[in-house]
C-alpha atoms as a PDB file:
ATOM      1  CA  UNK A   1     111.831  41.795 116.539  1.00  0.00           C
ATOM      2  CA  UNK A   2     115.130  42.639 117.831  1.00  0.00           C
ATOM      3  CA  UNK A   3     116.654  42.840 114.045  1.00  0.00           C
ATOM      4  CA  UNK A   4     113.922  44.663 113.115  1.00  0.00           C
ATOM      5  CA  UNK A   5     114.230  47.742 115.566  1.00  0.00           C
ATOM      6  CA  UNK A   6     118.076  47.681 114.727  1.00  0.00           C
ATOM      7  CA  UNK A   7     117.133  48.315 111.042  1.00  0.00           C
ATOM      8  CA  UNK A   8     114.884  50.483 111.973  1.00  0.00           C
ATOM      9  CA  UNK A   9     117.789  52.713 113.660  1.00  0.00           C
ATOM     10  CA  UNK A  10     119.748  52.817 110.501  1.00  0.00           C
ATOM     11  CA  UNK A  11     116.862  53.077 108.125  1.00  0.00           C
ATOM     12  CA  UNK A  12     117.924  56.674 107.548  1.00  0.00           C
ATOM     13  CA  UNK A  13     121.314  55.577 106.016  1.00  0.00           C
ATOM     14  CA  UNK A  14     119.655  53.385 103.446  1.00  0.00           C
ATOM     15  CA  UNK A  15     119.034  55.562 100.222  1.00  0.00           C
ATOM     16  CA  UNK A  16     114.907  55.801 100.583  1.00  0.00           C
ATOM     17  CA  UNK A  17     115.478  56.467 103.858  1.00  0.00           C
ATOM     18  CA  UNK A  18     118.094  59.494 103.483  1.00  0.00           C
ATOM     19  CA  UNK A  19     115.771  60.621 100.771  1.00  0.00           C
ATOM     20  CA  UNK A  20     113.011  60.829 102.264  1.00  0.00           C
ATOM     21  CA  UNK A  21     114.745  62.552 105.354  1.00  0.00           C
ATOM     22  CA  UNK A  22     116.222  65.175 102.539  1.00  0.00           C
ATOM     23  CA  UNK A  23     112.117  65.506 101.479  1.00  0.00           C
ATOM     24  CA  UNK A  24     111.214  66.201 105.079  1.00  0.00           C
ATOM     25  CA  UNK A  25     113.612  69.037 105.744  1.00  0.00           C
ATOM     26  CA  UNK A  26     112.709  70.295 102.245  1.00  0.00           C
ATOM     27  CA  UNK A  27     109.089  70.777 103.060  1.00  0.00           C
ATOM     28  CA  UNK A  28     109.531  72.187 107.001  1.00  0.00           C
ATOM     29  CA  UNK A  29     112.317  75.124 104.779  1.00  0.00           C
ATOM     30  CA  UNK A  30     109.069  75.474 102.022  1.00  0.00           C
ATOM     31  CA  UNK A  31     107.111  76.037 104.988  1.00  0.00           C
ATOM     32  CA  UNK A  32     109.443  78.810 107.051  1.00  0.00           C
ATOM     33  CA  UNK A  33     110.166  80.254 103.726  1.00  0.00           C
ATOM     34  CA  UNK A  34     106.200  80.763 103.167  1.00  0.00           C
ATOM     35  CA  UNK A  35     105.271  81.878 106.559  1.00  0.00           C
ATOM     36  CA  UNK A  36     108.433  84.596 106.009  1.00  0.00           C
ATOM     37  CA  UNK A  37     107.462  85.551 102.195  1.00  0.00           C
ATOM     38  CA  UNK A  38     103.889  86.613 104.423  1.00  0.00           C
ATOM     39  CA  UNK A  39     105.815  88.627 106.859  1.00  0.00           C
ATOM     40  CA  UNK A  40     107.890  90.135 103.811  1.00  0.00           C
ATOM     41  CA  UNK A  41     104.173  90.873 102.347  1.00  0.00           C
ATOM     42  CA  UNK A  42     102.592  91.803 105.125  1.00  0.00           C
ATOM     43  CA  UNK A  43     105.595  94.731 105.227  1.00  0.00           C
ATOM     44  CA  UNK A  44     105.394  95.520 101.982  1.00  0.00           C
ATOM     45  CA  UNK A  45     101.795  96.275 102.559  1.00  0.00           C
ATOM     46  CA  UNK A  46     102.418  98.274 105.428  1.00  0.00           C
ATOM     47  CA  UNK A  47     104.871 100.464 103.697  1.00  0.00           C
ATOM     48  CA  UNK A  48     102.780 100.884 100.566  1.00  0.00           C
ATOM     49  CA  UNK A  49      99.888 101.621 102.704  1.00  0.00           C
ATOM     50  CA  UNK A  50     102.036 104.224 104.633  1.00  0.00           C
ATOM     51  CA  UNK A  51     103.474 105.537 101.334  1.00  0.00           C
ATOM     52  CA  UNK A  52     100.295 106.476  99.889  1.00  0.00           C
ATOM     53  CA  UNK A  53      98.613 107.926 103.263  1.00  0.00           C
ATOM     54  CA  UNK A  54     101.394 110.431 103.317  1.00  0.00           C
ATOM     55  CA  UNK A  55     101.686 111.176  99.523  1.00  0.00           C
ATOM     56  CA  UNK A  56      97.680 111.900  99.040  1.00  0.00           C
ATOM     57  CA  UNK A  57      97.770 113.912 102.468  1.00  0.00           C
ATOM     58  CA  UNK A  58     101.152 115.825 101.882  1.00  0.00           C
ATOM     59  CA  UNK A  59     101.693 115.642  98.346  1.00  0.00           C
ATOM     60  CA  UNK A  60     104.726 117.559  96.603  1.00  0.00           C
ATOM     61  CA  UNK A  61     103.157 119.485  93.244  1.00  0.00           C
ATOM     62  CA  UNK A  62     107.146 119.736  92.283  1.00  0.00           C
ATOM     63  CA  UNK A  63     107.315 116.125  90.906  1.00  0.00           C
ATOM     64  CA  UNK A  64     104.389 114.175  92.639  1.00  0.00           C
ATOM     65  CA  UNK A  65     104.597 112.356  89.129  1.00  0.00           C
ATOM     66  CA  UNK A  66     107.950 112.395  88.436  1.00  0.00           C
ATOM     67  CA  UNK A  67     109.184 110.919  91.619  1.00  0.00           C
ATOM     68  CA  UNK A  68     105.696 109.976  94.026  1.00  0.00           C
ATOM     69  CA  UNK A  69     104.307 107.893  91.114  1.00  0.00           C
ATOM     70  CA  UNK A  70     107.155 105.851  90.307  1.00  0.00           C
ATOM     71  CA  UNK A  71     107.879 104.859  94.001  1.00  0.00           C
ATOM     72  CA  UNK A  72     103.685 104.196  94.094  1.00  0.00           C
ATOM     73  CA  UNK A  73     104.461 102.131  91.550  1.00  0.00           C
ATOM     74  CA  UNK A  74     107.927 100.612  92.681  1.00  0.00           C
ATOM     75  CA  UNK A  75     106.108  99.544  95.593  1.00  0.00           C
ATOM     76  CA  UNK A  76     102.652  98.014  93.843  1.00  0.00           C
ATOM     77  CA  UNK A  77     105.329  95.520  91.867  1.00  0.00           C
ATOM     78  CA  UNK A  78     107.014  94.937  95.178  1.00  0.00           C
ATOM     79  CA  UNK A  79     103.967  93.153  96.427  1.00  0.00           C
ATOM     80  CA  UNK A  80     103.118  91.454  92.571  1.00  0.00           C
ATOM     81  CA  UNK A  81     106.847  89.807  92.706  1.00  0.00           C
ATOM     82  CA  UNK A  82     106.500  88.831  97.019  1.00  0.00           C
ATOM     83  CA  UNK A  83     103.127  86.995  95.845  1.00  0.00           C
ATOM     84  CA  UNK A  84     104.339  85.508  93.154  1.00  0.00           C
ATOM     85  CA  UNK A  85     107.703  84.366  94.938  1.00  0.00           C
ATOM     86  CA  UNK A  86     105.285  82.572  97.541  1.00  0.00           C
ATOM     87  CA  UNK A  87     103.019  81.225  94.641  1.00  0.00           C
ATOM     88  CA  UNK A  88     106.462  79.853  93.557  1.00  0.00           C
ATOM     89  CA  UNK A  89     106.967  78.165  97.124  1.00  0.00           C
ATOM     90  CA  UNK A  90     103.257  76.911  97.932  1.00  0.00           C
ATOM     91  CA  UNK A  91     103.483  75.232  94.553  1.00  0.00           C
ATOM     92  CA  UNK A  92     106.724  73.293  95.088  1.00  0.00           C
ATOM     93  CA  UNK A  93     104.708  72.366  98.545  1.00  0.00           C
ATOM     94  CA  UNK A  94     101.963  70.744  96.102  1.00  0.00           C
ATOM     95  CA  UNK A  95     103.984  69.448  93.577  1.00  0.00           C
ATOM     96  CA  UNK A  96     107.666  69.289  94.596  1.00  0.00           C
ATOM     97  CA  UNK A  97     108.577  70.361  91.338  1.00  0.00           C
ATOM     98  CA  UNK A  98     110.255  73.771  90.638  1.00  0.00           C
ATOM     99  CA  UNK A  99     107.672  75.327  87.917  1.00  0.00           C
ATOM    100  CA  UNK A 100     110.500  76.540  85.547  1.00  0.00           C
ATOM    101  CA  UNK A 101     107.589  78.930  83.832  1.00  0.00           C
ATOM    102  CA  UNK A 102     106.476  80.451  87.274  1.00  0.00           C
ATOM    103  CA  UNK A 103     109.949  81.319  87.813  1.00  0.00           C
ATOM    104  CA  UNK A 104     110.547  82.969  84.600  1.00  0.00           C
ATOM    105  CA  UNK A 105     107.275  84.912  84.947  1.00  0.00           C
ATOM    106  CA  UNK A 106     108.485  86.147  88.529  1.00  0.00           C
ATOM    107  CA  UNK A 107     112.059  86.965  87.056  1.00  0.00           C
ATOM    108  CA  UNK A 108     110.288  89.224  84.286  1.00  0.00           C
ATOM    109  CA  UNK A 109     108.627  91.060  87.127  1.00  0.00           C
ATOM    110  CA  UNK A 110     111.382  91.900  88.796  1.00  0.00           C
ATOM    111  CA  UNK A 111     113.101  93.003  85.426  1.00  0.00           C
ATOM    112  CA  UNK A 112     110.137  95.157  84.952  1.00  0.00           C
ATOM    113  CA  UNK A 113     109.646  96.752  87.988  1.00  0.00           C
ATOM    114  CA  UNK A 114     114.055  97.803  87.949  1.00  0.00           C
ATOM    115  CA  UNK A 115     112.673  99.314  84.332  1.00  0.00           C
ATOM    116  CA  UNK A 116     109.450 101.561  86.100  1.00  0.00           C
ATOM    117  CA  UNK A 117     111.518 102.682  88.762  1.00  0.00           C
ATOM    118  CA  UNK A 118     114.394 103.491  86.781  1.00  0.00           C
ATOM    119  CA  UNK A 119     116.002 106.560  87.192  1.00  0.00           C
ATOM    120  CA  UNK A 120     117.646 107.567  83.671  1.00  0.00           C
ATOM    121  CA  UNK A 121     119.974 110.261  84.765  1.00  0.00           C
ATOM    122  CA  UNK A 122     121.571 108.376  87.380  1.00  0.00           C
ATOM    123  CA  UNK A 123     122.116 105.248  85.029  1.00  0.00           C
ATOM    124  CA  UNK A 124     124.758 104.024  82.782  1.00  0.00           C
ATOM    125  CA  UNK A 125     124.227 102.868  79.046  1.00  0.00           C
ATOM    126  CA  UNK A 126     125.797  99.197  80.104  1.00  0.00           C
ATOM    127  CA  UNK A 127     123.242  98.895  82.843  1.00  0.00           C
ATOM    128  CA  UNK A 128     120.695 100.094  80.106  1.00  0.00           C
ATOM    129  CA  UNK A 129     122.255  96.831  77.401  1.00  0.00           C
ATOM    130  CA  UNK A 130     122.981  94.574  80.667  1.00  0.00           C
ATOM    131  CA  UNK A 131     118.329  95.199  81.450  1.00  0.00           C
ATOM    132  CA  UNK A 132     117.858  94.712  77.633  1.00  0.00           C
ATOM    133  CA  UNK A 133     119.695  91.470  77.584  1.00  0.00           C
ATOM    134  CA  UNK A 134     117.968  90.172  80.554  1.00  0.00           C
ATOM    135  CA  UNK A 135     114.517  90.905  78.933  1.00  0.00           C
ATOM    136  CA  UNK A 136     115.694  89.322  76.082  1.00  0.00           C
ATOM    137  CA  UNK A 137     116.809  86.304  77.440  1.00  0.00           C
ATOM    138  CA  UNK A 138     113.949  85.932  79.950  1.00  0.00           C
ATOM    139  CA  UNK A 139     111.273  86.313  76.935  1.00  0.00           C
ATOM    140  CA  UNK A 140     113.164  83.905  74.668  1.00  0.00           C
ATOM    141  CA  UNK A 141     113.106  81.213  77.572  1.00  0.00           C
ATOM    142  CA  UNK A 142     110.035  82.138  78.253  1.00  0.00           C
ATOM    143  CA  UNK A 143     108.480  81.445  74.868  1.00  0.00           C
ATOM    144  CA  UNK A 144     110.554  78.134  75.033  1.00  0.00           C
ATOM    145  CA  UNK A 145     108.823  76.814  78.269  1.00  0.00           C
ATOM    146  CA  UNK A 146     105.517  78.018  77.157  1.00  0.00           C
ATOM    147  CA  UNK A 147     105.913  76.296  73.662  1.00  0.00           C
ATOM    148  CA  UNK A 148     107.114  73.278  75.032  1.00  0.00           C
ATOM    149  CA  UNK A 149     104.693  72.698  78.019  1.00  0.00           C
ATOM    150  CA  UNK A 150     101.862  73.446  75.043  1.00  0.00           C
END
């Protein structure tokens, strides 16, 4: 019995011991990380709501499309890419596997919502090549982790 508890002491230096110490501290940082991703949200939400209370109330006829809209929308993707950032987390808490595709969906998001709220006269035509390149690249892999998971 004696043995036994001293093994038990330095069961964390063994390898399945370190590992699954690693997996523990991996799932209590998932965890934080999802309870802040629904703070981040939850802000989000807020702001949007805000946003819209004072653009329907007080809108500007000058460029309530132009510049309201875009924002409107800026702020609408905001929230899309926040949930799917903690859809990303919650699954590696089910799985434990980083879902490659998820990813690459939540990176084209983000892409797309830069493109919405993009503000072409303040922009430079190598920002405009360095967006086009990341589309590119994040459709091509994409299509490659959709073909291959199909």
């Amino acid at each position: 019995m004696g043995g036994n508890k001293k093994n038990n002491r330095w069961h964390w230096l063994s390898a399945e011991g370190f590992l699954h110490g690693i997996d523990n501290i991996e799932t209590i940082v998932s965890k934080l990380l999802s309870i802040a991703m629904l703070v981040v949200i939850f802000v989000i939400m807020v702001d949007l709501i805000r946003f819209l209370a004072v653009a329907l109330l007080d809108p500007d006829p000058q460029g309530f499309f132009k510049n309201t809209l875009s924002q409107i929308f800026g702020l609408f993707l905001s929230v899309l890419i926040a949930l799917e950032i903690l859809e990303n987390i919650t699954a590696y808490l089910k799985k434990h596997v980083v879902q490659v595709e998820l990813v690459i969906v939540t990176s084209l998001t983000a892409v797309a919502r830069k493109i919405i709220i993009l503000d072409l006269e303040k922009i430079t035509g190598v920002s405009l090549i360095g967006l086009a390149i990341s589309i590119l690249a994040l459709s091509i892999s994409y299509w490659i982790v959709r073909n291959i998971h199909s």
